[in-house]
PDB file of N, CA and C in Angstrom:
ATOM      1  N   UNK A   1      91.428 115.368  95.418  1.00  0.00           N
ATOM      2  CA  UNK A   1      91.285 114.699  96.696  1.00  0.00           C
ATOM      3  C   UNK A   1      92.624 114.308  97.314  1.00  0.00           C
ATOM      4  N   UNK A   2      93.705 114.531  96.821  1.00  0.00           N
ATOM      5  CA  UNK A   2      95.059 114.321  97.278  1.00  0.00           C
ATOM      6  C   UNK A   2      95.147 114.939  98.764  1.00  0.00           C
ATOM      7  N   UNK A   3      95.674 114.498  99.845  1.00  0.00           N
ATOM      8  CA  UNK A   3      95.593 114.670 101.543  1.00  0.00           C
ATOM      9  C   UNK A   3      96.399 116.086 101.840  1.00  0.00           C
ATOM     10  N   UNK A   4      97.461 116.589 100.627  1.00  0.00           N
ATOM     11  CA  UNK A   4      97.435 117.791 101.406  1.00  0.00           C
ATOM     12  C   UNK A   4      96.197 118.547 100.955  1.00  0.00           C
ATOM     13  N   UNK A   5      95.837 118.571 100.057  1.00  0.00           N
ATOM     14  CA  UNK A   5      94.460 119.805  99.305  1.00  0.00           C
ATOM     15  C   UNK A   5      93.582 119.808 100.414  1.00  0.00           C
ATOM     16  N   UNK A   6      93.336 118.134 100.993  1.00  0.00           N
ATOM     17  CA  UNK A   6      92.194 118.252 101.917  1.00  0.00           C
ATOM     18  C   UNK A   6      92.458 118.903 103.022  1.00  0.00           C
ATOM     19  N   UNK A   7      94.192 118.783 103.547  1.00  0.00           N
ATOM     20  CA  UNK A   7      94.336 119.476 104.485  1.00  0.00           C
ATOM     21  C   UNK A   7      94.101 120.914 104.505  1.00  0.00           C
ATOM     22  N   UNK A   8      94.488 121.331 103.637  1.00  0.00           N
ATOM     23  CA  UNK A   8      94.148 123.144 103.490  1.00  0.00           C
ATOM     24  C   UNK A   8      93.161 123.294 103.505  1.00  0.00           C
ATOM     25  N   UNK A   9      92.151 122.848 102.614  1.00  0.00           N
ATOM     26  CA  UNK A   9      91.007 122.746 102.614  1.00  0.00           C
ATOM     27  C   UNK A   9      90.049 123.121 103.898  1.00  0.00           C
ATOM     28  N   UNK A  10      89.975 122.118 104.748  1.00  0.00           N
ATOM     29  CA  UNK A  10      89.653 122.170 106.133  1.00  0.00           C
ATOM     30  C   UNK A  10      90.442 122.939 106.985  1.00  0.00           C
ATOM     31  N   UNK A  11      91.724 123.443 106.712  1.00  0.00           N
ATOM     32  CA  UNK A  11      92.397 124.335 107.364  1.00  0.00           C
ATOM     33  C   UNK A  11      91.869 125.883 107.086  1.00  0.00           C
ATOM     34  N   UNK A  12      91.575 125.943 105.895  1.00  0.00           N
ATOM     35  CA  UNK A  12      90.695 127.320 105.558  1.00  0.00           C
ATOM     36  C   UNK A  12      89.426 127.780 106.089  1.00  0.00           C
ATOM     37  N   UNK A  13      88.512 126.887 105.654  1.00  0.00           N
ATOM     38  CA  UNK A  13      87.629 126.416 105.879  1.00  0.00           C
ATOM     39  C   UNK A  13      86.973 126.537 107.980  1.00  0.00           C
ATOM     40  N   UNK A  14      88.200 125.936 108.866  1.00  0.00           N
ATOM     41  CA  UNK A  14      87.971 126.060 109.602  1.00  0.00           C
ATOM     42  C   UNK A  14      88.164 127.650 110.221  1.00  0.00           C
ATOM     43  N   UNK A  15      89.104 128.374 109.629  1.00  0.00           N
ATOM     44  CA  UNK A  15      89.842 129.271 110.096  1.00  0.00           C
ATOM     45  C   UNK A  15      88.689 130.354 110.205  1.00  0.00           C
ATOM     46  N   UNK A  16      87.689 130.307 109.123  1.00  0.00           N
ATOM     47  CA  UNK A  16      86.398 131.570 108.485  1.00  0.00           C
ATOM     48  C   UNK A  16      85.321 130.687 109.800  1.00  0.00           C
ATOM     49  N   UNK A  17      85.158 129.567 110.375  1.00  0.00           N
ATOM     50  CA  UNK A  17      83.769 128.915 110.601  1.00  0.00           C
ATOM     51  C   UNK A  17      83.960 130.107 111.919  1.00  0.00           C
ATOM     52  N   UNK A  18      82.481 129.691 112.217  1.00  0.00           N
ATOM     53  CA  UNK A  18      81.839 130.645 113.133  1.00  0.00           C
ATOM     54  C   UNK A  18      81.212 129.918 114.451  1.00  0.00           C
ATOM     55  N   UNK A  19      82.144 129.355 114.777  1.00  0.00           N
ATOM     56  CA  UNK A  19      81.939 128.511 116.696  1.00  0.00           C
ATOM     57  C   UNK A  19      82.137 129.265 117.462  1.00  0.00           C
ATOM     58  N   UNK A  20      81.089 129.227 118.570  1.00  0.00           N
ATOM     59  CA  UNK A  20      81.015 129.840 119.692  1.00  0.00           C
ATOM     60  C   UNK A  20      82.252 129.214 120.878  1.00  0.00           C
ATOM     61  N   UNK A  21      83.389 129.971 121.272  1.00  0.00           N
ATOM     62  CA  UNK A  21      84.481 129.389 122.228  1.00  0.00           C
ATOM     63  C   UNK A  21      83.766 128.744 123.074  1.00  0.00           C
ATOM     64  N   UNK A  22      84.189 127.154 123.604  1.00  0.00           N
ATOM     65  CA  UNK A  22      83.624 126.678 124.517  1.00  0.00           C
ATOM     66  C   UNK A  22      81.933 126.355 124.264  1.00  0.00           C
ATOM     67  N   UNK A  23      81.731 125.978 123.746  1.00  0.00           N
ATOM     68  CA  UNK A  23      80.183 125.608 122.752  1.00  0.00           C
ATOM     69  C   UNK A  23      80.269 124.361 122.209  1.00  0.00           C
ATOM     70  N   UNK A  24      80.225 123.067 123.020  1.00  0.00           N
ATOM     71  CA  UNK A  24      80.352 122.044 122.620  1.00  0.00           C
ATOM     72  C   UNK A  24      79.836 121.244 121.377  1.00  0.00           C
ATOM     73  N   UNK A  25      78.416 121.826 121.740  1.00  0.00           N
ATOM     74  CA  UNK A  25      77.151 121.536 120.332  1.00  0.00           C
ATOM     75  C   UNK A  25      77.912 122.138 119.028  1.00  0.00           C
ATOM     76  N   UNK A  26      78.128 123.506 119.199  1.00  0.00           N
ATOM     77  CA  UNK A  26      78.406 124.257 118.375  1.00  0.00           C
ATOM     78  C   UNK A  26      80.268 123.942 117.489  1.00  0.00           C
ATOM     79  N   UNK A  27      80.811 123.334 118.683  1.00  0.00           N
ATOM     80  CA  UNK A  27      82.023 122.644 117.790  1.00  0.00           C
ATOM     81  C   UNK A  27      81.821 121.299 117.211  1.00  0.00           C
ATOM     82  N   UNK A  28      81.111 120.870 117.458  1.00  0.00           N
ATOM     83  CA  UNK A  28      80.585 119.110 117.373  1.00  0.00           C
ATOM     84  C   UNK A  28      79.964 119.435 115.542  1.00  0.00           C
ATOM     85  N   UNK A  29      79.010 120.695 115.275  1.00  0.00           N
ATOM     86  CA  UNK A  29      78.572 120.927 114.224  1.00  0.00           C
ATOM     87  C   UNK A  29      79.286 121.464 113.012  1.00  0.00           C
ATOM     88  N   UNK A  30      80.259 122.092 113.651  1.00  0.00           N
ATOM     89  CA  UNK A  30      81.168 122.624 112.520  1.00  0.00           C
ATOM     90  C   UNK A  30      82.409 121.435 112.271  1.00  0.00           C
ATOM     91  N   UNK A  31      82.561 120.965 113.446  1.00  0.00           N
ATOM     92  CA  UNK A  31      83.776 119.525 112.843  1.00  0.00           C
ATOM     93  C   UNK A  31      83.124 118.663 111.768  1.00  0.00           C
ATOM     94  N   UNK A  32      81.632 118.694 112.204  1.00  0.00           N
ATOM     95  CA  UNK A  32      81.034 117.457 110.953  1.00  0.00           C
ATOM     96  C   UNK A  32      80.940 117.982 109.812  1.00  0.00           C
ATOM     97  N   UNK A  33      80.810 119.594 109.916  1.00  0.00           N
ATOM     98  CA  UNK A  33      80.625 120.057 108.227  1.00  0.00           C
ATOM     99  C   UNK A  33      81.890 120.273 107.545  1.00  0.00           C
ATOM    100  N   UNK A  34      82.826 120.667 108.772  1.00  0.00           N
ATOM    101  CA  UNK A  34      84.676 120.170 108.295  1.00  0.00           C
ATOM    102  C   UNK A  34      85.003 118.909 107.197  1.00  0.00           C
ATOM    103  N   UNK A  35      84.289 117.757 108.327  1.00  0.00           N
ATOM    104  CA  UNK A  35      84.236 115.983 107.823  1.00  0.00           C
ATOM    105  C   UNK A  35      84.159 115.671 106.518  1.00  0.00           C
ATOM    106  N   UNK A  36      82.389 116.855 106.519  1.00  0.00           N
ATOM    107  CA  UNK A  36      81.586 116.335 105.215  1.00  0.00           C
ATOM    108  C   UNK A  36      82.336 116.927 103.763  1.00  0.00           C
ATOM    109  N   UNK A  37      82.819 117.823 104.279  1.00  0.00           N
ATOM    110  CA  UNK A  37      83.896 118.699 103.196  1.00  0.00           C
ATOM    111  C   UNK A  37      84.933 117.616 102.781  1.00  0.00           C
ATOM    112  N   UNK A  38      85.237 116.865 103.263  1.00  0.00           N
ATOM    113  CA  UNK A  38      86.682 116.281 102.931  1.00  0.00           C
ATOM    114  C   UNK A  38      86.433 114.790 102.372  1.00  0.00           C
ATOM    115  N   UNK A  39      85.387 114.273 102.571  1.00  0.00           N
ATOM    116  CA  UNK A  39      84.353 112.970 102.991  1.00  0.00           C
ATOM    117  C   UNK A  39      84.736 112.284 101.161  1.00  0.00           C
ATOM    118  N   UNK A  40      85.399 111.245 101.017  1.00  0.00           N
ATOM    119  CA  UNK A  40      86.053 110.778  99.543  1.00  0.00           C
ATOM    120  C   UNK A  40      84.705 109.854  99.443  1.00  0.00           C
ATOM    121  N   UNK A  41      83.803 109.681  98.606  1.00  0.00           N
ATOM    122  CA  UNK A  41      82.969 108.720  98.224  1.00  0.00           C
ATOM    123  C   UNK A  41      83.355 107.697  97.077  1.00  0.00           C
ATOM    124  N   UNK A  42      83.165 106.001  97.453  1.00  0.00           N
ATOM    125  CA  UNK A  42      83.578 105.414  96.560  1.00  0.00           C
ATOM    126  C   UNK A  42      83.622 105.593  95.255  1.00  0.00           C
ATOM    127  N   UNK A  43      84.129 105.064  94.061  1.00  0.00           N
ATOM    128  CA  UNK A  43      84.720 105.755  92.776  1.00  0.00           C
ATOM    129  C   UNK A  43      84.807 107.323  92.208  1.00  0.00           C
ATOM    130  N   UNK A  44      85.105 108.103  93.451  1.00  0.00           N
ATOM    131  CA  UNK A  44      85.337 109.479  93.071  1.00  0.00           C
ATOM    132  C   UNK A  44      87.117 109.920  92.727  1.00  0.00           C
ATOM    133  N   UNK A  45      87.589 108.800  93.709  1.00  0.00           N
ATOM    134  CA  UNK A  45      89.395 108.839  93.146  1.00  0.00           C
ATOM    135  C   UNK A  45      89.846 107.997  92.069  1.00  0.00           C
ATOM    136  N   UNK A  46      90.318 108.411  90.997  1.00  0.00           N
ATOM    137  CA  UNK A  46      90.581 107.232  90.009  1.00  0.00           C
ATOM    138  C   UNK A  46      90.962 106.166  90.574  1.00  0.00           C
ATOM    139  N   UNK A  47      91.060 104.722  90.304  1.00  0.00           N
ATOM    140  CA  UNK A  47      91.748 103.650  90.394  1.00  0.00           C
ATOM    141  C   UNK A  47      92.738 103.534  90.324  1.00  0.00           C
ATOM    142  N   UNK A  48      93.871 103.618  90.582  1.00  0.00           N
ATOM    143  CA  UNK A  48      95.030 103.574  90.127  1.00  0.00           C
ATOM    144  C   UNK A  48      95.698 101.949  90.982  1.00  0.00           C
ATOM    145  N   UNK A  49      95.362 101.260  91.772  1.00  0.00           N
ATOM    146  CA  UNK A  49      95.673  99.830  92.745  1.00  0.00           C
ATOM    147  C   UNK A  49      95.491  98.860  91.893  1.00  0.00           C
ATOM    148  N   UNK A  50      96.256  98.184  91.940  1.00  0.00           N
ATOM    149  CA  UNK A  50      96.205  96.867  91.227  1.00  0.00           C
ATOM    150  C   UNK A  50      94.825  96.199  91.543  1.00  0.00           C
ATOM    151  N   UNK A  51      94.437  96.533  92.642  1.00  0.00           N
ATOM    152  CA  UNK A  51      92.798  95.322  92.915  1.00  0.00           C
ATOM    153  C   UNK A  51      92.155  96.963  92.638  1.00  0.00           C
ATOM    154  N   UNK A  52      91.376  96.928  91.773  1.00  0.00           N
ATOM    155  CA  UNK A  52      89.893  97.370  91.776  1.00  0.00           C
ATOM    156  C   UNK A  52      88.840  97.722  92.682  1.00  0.00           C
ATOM    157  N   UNK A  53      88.856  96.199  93.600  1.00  0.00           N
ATOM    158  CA  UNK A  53      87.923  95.899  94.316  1.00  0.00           C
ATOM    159  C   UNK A  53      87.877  96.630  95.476  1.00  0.00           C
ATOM    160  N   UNK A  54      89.488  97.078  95.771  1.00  0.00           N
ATOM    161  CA  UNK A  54      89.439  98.243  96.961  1.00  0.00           C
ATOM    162  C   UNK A  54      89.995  99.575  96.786  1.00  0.00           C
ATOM    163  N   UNK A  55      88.878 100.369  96.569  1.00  0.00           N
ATOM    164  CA  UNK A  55      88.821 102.004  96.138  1.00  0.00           C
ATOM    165  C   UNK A  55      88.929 102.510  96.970  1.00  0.00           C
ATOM    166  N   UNK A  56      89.835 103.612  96.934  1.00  0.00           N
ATOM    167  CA  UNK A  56      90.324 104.938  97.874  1.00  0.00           C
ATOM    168  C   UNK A  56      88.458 105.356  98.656  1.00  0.00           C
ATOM    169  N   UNK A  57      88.316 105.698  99.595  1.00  0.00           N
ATOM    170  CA  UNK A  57      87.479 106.035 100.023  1.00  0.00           C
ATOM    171  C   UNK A  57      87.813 106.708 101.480  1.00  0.00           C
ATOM    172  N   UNK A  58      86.541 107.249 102.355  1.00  0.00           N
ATOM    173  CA  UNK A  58      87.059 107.595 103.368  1.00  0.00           C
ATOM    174  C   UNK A  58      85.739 106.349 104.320  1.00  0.00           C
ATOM    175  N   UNK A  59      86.896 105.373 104.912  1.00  0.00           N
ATOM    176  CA  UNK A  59      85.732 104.529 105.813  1.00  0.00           C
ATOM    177  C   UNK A  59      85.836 104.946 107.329  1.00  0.00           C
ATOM    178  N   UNK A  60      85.925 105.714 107.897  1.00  0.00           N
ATOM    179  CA  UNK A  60      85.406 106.510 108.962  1.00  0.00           C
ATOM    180  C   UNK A  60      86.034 107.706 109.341  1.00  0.00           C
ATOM    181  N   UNK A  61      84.897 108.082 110.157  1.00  0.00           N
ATOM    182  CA  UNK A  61      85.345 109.837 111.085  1.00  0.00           C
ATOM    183  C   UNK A  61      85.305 109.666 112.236  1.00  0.00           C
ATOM    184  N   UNK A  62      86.319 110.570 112.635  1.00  0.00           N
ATOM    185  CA  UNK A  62      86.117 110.730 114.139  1.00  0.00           C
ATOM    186  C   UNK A  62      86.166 112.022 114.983  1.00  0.00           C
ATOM    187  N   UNK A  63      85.490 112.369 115.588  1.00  0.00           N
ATOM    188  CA  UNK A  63      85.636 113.735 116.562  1.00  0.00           C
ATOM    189  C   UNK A  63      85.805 113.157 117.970  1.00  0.00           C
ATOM    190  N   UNK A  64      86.507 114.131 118.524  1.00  0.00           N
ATOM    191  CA  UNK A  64      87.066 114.058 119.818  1.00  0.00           C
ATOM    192  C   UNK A  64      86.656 115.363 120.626  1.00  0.00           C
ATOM    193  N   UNK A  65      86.181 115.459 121.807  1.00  0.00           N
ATOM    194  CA  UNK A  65      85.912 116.359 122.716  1.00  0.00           C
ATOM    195  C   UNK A  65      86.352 116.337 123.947  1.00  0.00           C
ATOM    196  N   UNK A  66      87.189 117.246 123.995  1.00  0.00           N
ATOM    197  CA  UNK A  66      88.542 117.034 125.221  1.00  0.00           C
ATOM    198  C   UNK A  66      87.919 118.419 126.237  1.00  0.00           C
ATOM    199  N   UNK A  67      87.877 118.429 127.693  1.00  0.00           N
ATOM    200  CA  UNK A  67      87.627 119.479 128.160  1.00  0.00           C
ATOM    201  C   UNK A  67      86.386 119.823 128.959  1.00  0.00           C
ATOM    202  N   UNK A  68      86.704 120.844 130.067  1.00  0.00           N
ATOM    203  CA  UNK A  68      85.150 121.242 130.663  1.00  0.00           C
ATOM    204  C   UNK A  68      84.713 119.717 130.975  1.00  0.00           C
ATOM    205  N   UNK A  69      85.439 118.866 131.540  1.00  0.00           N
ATOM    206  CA  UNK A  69      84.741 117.645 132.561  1.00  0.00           C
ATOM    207  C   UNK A  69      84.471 116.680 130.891  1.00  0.00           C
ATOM    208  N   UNK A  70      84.565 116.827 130.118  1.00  0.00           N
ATOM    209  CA  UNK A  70      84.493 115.935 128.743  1.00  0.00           C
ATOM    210  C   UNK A  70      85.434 114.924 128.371  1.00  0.00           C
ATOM    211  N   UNK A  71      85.927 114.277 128.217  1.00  0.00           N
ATOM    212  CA  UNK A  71      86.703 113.144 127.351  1.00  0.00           C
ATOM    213  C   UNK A  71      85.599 112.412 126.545  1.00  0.00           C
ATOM    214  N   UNK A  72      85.172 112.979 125.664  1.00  0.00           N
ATOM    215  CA  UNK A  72      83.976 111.720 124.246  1.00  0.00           C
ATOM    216  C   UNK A  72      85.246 111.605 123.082  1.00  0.00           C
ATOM    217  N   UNK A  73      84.918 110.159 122.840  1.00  0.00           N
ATOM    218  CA  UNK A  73      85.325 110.193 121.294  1.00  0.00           C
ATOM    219  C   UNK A  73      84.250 109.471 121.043  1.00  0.00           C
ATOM    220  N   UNK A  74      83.985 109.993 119.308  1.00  0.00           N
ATOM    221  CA  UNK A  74      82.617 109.828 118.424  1.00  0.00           C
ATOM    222  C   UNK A  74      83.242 109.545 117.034  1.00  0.00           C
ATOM    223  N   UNK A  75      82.589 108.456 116.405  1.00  0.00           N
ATOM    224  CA  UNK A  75      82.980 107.815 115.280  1.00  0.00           C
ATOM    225  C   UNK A  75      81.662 107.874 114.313  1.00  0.00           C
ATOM    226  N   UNK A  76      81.829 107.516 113.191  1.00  0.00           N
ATOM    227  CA  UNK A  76      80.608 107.304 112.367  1.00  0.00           C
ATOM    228  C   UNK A  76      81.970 106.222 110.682  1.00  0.00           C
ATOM    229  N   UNK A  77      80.630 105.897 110.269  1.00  0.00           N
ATOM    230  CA  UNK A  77      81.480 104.571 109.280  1.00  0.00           C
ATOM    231  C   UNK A  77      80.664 105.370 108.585  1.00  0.00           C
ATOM    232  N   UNK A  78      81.479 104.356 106.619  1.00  0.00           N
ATOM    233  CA  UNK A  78      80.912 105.318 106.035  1.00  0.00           C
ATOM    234  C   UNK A  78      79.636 104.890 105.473  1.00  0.00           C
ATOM    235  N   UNK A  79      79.213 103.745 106.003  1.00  0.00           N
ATOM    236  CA  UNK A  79      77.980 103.643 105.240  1.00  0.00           C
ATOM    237  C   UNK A  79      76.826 103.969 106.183  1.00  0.00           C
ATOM    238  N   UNK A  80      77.225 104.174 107.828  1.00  0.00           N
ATOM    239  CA  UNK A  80      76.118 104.544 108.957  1.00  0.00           C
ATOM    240  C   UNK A  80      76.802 105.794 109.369  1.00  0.00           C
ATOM    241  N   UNK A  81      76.537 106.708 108.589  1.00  0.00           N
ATOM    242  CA  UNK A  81      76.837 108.360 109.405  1.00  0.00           C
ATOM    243  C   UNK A  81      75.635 108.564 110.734  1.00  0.00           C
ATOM    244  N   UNK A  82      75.480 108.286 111.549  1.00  0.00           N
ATOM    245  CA  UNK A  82      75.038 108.757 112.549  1.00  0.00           C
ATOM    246  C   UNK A  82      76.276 108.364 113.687  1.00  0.00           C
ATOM    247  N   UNK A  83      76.388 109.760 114.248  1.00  0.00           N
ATOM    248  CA  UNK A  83      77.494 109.573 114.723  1.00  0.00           C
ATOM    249  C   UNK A  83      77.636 108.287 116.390  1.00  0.00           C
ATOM    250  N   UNK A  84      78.684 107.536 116.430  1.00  0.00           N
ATOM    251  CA  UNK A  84      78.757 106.767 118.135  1.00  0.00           C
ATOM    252  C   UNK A  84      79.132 107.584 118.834  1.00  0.00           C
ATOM    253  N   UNK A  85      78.931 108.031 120.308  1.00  0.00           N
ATOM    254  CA  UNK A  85      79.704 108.504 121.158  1.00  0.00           C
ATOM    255  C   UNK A  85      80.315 107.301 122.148  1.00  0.00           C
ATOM    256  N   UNK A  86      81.595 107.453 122.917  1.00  0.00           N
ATOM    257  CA  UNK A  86      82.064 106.953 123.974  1.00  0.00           C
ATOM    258  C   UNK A  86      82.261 108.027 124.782  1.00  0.00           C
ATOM    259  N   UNK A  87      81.384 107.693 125.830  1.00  0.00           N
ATOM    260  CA  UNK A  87      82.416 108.663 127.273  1.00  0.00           C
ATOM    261  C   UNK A  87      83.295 108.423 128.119  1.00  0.00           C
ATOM    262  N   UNK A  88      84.447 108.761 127.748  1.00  0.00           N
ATOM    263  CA  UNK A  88      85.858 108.366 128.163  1.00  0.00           C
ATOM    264  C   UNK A  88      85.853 108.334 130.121  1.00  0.00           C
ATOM    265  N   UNK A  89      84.898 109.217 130.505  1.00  0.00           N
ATOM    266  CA  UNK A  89      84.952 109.338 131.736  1.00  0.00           C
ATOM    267  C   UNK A  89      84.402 108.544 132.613  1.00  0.00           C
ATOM    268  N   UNK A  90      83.054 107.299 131.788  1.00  0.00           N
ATOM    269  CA  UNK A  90      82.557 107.138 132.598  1.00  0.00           C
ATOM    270  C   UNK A  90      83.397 105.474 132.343  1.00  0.00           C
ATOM    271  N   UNK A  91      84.364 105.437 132.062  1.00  0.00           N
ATOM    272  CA  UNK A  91      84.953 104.106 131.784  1.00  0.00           C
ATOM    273  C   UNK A  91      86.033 104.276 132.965  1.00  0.00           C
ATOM    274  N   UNK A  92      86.924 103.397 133.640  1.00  0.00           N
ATOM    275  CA  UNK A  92      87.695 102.881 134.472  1.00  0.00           C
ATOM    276  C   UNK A  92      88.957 102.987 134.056  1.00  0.00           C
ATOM    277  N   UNK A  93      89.635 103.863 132.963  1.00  0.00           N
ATOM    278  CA  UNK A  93      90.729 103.243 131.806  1.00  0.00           C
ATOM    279  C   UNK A  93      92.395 103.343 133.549  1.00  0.00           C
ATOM    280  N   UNK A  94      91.959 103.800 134.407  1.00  0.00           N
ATOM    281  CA  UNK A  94      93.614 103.594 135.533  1.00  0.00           C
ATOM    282  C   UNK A  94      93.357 102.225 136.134  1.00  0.00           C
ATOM    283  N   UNK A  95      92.085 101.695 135.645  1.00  0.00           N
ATOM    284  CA  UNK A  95      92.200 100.180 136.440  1.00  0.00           C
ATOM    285  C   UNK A  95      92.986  99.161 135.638  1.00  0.00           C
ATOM    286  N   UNK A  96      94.114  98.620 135.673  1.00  0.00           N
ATOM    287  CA  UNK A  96      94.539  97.667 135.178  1.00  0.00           C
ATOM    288  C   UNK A  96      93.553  96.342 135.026  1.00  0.00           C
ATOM    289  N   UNK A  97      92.717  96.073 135.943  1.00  0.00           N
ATOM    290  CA  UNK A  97      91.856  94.570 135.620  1.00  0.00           C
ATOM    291  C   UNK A  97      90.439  94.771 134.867  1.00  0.00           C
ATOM    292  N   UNK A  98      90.236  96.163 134.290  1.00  0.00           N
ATOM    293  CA  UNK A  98      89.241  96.764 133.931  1.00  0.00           C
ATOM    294  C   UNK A  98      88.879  95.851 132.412  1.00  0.00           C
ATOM    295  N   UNK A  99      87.916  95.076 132.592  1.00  0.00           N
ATOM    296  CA  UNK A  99      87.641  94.562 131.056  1.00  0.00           C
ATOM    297  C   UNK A  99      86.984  95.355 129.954  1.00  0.00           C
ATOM    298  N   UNK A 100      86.564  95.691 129.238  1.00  0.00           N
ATOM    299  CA  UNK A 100      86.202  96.294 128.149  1.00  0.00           C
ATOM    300  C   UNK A 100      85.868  95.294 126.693  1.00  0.00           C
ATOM    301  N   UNK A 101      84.933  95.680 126.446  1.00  0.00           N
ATOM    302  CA  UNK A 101      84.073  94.551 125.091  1.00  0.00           C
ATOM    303  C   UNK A 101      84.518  95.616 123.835  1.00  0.00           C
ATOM    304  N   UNK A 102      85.235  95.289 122.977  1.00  0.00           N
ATOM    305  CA  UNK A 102      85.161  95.560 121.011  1.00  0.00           C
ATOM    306  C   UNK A 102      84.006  96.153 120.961  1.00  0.00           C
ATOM    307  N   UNK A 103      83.862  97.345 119.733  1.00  0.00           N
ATOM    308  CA  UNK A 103      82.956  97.923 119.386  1.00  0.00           C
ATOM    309  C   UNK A 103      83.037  98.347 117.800  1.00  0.00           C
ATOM    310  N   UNK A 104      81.760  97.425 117.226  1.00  0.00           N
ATOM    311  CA  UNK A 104      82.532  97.584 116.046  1.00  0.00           C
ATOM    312  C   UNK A 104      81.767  98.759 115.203  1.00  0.00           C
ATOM    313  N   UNK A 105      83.295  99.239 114.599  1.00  0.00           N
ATOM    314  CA  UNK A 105      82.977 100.208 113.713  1.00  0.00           C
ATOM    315  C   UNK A 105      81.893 100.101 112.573  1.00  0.00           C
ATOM    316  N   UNK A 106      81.794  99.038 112.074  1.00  0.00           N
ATOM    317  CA  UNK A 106      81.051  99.113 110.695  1.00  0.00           C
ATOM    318  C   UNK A 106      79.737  97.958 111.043  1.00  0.00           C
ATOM    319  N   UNK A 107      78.962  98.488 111.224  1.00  0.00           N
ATOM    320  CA  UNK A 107      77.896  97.749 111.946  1.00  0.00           C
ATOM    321  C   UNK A 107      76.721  97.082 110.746  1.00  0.00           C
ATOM    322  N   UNK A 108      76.759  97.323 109.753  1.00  0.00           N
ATOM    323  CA  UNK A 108      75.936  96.802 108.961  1.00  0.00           C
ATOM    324  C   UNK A 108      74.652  97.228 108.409  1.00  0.00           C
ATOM    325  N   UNK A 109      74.706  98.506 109.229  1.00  0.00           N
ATOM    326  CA  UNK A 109      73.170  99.208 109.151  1.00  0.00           C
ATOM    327  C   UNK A 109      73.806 100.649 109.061  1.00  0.00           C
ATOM    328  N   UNK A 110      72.640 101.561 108.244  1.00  0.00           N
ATOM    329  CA  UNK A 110      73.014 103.062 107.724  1.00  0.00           C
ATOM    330  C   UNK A 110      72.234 103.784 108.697  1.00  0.00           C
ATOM    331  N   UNK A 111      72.035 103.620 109.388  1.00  0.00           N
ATOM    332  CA  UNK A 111      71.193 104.309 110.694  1.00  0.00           C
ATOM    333  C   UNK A 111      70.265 104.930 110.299  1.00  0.00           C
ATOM    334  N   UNK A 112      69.107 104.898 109.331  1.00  0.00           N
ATOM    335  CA  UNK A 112      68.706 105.450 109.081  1.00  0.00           C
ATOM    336  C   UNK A 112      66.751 105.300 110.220  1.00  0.00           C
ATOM    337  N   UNK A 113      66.766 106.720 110.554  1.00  0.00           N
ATOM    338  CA  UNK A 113      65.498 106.016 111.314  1.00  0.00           C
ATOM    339  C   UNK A 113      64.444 106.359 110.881  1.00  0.00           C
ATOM    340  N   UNK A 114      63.323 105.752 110.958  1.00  0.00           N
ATOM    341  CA  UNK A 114      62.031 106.273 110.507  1.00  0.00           C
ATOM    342  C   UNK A 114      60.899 106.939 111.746  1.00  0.00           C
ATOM    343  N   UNK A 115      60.766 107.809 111.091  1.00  0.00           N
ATOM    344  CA  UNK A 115      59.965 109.097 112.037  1.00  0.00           C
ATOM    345  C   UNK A 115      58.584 108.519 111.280  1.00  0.00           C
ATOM    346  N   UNK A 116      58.168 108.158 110.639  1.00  0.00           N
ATOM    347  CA  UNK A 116      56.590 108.171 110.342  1.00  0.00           C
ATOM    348  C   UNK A 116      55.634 108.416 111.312  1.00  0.00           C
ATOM    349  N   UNK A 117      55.696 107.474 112.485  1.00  0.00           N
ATOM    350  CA  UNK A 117      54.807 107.768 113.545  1.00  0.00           C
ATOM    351  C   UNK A 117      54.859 108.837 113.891  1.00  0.00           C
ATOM    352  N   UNK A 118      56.030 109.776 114.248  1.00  0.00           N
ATOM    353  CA  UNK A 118      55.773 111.035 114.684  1.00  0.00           C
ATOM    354  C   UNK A 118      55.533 111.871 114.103  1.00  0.00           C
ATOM    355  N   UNK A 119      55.406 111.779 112.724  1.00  0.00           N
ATOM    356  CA  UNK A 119      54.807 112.759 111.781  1.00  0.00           C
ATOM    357  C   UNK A 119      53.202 112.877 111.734  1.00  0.00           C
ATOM    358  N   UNK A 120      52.544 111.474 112.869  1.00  0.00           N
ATOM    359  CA  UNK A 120      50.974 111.435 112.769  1.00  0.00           C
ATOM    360  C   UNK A 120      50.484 111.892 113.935  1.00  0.00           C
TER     361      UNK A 120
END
């Protein structure tokens, strides 16, 4: 799990994937299976830190979609993988008096949703 391996890794990896140019869906799907490739889960790196208590891990992702009328950036934490989007466009960012509210990354919940009803 050392950061260059991962880099090659995903550098290979991306080089073989099979995205359609300009296929937003279709790059959005292969960055996450990029992600999931590289994705460190708690006690999978030895310990080596004096505290224990905080293990190498990977606590978030992010994809970015630049282009074709787009500015999103999309995050996910690591205990709620469903990914956030922001749309960069529909925000004000040349207004200097433009306020904007914190958004927090690690929300407390694993997003997990339940379909039951629609399975009836």
């Amino acid at each position: 799990y050392s950061p260059p391996s991962r880099f090659v890794k995903t550098f290979m990896l991306k080089a073989q994937s099979q995205a359609m140019d300009g296929v937003v869906d279709d790059g959005i799907s292969i960055a996450t299976g990029l992600i999931n490739t590289v994705h460190i889960v708690k006690g999978a790196v030895p310990d080596e830190t004096p505290d224990p208590s905080k293990p190498e891990f990977t606590q978030w992702a992010t994809i970015r979609v630049v282009g074709e009328g787009k500015r999103d950036f999309m995050w996910r934490s690591y205990d709620n993988m469903q990914w956030k989007r922001l749309d960069l466009t529909s925000m004000d960012l040349a207004n200097p008096e433009a306020k904007f509210e914190s958004i927090l990354v690690f929300d407390g919940t694993h997003g997990i949703m339940d379909v039951a009803m629609q399975a009836m």
